[in-house]
Protein backbone atom coordinates (compact mmCIF):
# COMPACT_ATOMS: atom_id res chain seq x y z
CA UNK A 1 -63.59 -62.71 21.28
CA UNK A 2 -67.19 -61.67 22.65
CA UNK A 3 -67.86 -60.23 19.18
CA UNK A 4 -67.90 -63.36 17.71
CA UNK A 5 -69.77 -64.98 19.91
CA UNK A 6 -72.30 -61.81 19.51
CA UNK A 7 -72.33 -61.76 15.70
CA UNK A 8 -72.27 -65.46 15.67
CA UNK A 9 -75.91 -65.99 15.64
CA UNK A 10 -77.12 -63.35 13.81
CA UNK A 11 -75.31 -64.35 11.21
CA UNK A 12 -76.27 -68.04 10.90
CA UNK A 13 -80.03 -67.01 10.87
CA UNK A 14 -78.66 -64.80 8.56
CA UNK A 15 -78.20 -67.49 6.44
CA UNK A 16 -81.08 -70.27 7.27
CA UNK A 17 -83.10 -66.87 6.23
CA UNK A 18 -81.26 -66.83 2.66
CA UNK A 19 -81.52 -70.26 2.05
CA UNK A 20 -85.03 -70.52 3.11
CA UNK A 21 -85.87 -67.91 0.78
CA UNK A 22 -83.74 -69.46 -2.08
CA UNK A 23 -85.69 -72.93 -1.70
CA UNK A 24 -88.80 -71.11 -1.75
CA UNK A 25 -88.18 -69.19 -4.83
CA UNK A 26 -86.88 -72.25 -6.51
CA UNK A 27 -89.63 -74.46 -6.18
CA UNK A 28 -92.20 -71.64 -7.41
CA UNK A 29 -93.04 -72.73 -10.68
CA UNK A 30 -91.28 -75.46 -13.44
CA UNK A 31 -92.62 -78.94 -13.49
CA UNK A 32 -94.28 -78.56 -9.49
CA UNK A 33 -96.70 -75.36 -10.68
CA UNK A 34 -98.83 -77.85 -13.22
CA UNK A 35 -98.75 -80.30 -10.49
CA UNK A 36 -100.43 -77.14 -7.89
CA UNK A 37 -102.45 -75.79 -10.36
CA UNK A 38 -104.36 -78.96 -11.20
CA UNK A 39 -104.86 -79.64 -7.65
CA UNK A 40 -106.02 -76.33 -6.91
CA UNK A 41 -108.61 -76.34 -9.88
CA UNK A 42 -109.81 -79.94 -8.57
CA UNK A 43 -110.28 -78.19 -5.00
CA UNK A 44 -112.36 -75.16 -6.06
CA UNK A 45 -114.07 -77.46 -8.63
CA UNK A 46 -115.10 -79.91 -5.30
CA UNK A 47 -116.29 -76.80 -3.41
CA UNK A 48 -118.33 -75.07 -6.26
CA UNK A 49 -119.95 -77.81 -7.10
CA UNK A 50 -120.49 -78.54 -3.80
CA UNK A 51 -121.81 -75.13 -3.29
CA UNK A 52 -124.61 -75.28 -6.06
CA UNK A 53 -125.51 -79.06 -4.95
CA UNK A 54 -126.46 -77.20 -1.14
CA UNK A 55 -127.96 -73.73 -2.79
CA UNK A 56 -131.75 -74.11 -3.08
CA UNK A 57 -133.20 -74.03 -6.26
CA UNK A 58 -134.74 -70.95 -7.25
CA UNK A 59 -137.31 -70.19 -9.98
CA UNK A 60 -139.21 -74.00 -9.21
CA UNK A 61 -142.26 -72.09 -7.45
């Protein structure tokens, strides 16, 4: 009986490990991956234009 108590918890992370993977893979992509996307391209639009509102104009002398 003390190998199933040994094995017993290697196996369930075991298997949090597999599902955790699963949900990750499954939510990559589909319908959610426009919905990233866009709100990545608003976030690097924010800090570009951010970025050339702070740079000093050059060329003006």
């Amino acid at each position: 009986m003390d190998y199933v108590s040994a094995l017993l918890p290697p196996v369930v992370m075991a298997a949090f490990f597999i599902a955790l993977v699963t949900l990750i893979v499954k939510t990559q992509g589909g319908s959610n991956k426009a919905k990233e996307d866009a709100a990545v391209d608003a976030t690097m639009a924010r800090a570009e234009s951010a970025r050339q509102a702070g740079a000093p104009k050059t060329g003006d002398a």
